[in-house]
Protein backbone atom coordinates (compact mmCIF):
# COMPACT_ATOMS: atom_id res chain seq x y z
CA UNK A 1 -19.32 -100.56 97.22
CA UNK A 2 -22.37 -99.46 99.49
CA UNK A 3 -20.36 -100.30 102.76
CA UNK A 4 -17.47 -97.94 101.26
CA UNK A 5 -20.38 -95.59 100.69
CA UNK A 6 -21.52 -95.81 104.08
CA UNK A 7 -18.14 -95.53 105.46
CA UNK A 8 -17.20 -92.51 103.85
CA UNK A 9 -20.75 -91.24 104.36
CA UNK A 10 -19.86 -91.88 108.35
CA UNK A 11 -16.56 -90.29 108.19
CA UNK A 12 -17.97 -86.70 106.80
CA UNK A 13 -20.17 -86.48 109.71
CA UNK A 14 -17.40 -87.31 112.49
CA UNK A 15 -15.60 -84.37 110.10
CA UNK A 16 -18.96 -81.74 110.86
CA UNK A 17 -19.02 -82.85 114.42
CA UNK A 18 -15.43 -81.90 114.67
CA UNK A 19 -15.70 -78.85 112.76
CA UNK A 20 -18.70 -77.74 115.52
CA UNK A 21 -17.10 -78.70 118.34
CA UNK A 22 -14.08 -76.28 117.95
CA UNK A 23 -16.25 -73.52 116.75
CA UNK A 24 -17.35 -73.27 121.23
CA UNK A 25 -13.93 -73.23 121.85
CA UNK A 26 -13.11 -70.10 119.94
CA UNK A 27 -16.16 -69.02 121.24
CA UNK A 28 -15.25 -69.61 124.62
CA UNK A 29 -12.06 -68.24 123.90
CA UNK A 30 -14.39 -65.07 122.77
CA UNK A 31 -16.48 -65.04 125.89
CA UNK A 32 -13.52 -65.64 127.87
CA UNK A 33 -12.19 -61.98 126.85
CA UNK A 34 -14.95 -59.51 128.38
CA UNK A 35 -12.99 -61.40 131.76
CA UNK A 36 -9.93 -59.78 130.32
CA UNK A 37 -11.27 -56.60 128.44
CA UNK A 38 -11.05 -54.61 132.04
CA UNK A 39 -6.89 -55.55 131.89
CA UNK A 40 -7.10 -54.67 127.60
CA UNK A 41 -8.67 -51.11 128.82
CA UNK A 42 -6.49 -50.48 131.57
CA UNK A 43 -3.24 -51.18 129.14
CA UNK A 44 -5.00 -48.93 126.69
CA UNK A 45 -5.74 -46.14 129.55
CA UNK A 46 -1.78 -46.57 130.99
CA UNK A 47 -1.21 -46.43 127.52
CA UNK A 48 -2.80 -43.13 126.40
CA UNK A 49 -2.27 -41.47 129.58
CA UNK A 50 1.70 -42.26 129.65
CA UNK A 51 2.65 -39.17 126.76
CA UNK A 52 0.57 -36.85 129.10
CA UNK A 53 2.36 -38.47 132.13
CA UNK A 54 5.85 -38.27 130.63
CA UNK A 55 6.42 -34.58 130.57
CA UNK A 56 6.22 -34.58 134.04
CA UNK A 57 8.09 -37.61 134.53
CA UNK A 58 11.08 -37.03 132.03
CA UNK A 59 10.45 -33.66 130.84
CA UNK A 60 12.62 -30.73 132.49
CA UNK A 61 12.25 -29.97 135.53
CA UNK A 62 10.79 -26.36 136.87
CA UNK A 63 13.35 -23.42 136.56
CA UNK A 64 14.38 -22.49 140.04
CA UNK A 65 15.99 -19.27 141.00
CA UNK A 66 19.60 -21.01 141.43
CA UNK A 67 18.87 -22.19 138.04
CA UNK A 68 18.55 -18.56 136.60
CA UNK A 69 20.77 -15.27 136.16
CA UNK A 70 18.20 -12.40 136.34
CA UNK A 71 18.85 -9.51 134.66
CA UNK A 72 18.06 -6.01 133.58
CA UNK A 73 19.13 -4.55 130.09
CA UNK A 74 17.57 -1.24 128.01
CA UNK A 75 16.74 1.64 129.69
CA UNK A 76 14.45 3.67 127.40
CA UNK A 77 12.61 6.59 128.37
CA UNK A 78 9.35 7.29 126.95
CA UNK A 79 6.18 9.30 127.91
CA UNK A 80 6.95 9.70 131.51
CA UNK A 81 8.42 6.25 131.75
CA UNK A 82 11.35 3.65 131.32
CA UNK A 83 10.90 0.36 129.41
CA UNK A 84 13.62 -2.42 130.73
CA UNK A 85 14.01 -6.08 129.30
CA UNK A 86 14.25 -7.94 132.43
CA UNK A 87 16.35 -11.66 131.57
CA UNK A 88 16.28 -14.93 132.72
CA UNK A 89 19.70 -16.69 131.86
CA UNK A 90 19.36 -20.43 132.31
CA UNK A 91 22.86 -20.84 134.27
CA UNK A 92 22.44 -24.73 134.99
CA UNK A 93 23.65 -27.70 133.10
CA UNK A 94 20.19 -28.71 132.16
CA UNK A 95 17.14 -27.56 130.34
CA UNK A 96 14.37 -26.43 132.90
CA UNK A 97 10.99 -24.94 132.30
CA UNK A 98 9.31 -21.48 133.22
CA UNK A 99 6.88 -18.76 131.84
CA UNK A 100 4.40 -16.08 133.02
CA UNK A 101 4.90 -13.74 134.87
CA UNK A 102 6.68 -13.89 138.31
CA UNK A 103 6.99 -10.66 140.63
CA UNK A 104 8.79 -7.46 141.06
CA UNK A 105 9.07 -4.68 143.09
CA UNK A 106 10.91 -2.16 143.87
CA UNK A 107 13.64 -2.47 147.01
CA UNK A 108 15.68 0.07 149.14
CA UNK A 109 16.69 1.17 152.68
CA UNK A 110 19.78 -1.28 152.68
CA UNK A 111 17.98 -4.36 153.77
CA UNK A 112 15.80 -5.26 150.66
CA UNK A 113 12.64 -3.30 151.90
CA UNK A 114 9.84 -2.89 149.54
CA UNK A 115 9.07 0.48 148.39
CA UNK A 116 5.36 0.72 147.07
CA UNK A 117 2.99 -2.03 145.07
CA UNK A 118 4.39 -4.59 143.31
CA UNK A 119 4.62 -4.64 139.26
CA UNK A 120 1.13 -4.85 137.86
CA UNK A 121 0.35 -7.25 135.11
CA UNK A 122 -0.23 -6.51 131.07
CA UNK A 123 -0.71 -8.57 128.34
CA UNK A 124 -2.38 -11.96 129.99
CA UNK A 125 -3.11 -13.25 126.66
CA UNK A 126 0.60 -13.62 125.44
CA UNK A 127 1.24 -16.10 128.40
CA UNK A 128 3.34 -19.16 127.25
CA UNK A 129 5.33 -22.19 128.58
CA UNK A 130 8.64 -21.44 128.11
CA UNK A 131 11.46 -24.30 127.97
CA UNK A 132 15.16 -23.12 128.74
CA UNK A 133 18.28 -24.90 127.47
CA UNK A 134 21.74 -24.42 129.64
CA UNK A 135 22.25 -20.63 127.75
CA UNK A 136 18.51 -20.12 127.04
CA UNK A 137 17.03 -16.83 127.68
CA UNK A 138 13.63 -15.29 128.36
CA UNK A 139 13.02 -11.91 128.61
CA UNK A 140 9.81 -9.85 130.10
CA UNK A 141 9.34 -6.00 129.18
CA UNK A 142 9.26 -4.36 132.32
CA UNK A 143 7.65 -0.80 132.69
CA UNK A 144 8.77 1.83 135.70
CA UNK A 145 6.63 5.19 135.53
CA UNK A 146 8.62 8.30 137.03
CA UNK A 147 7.76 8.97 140.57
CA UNK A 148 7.77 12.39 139.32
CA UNK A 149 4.54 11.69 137.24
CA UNK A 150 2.57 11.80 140.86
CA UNK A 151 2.01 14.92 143.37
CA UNK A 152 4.76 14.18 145.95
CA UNK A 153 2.04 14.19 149.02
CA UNK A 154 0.50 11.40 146.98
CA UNK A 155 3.54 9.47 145.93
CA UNK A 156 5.45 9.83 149.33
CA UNK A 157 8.84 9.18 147.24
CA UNK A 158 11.55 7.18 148.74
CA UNK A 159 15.03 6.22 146.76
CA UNK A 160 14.73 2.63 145.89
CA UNK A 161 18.30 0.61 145.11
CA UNK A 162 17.32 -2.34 143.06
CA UNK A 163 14.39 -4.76 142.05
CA UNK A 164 13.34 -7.79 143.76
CA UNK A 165 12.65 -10.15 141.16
CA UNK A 166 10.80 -13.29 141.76
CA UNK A 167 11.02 -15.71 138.96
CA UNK A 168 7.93 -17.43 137.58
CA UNK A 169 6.67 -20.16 140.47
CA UNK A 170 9.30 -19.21 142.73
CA UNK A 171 9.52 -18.27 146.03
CA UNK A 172 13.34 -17.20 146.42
CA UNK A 173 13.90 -13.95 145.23
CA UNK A 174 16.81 -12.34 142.82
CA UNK A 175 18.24 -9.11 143.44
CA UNK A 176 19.04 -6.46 140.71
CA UNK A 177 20.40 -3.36 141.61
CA UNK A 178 18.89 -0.14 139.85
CA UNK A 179 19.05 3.10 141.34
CA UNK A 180 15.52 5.23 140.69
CA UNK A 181 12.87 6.32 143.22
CA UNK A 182 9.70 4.77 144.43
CA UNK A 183 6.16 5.50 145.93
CA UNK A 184 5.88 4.20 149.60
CA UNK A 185 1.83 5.10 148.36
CA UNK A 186 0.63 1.17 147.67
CA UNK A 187 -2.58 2.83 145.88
CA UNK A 188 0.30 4.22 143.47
CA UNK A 189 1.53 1.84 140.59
CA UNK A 190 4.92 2.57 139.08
CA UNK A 191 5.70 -0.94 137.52
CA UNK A 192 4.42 -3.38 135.17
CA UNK A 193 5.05 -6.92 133.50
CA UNK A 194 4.75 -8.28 130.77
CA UNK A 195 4.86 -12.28 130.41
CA UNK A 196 8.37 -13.43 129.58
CA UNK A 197 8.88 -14.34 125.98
CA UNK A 198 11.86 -17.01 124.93
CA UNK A 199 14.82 -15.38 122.91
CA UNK A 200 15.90 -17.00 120.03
């Protein structure tokens, strides 16, 4: 009976030593992951950054002017000047990306010559990314004081045909033809902007 004693006595402390010789292991195992935490925080940092990355990477693509119809509808008169809605028609098969402002000015002489300054721009705060689908719209509210408004040895009038229209981050230019008169005077501003706005 004591040597059974003993025995089993014997056997519980092979069980401890085994019992403490896997707890290093685990904390090897433990020790062995600040060697792997800098792959864990890069995965995490890939991770994180990847919906920031995505837009750019699968989102639509910038609206280019072959991508747009530009447009000019309205007309109203008020207080010495006429208020247009000036369009962007997304014309592609796919949905693209614009918004702000762009540039305008007015045209003439038969060969796209600039008459005067360029549109001014109003309303900074109201600046928005705009994303088009094939049919989309955006519109901008664009302002053209009378020439008339201005002493004609300031304004040095000259009939303008159209508007140049640059679309927002673009460097290729739409025409639009519109018939009014401009100020060769730079230090005179007839036009004026307002960030485009999506319809609908």
């Amino acid at each position: 009976m004591h040597t059974l004693r003993l025995l089993a006595a014997t056997a519980a402390l092979g069980l401890l030593a085994g019992c403490a010789g896997g707890s290093p292991e685990r904390t090897s195992a433990g020790t062995s992951s600040p060697r792997q935490s800098p792959t864990h925080p890069t995965t995490k940092t890939a991770g994180s950054a990847s919906p920031s990355a995505a837009p750019s990477s699968t989102g639509p693509a910038r609206c280019t002017t072959r991508d747009l119809r530009v447009s000019l509808t309205g007309g109203e008169g008020a207080a010495g000047s006429t208020y247009f809605d000036l369009n962007l028609t997304n014309i592609s098969g796919h949905p693209c990306r614009t918004g702000g402002f762009g540039g305008v000015s007015l045209v003439g002489n038969g060969n796209g010559t600039q008459i005067g300054a360029p549109a001014d721009r109003t309303q900074t705060e109201k600046v928005r990314a705009i994303t088009l689908r094939p049919g989309g719209k955006a519109t901008a509210t664009l302002r053209e004081t009378n020439a008339e408004n201005y002493p004609p040895t300031r304004c040095r009038p000259a009939p303008a045909e159209g508007f140049r229209v640059y679309p927002p981050n673009e460097t290729h230019a739409a025409y639009v033809a519109h018939g009014s008169t401009g100020c060769r005077n730079e230090k005179v501003h007839l036009l004026s902007l307002a960030p485009y706005q999506p319809v609908g």
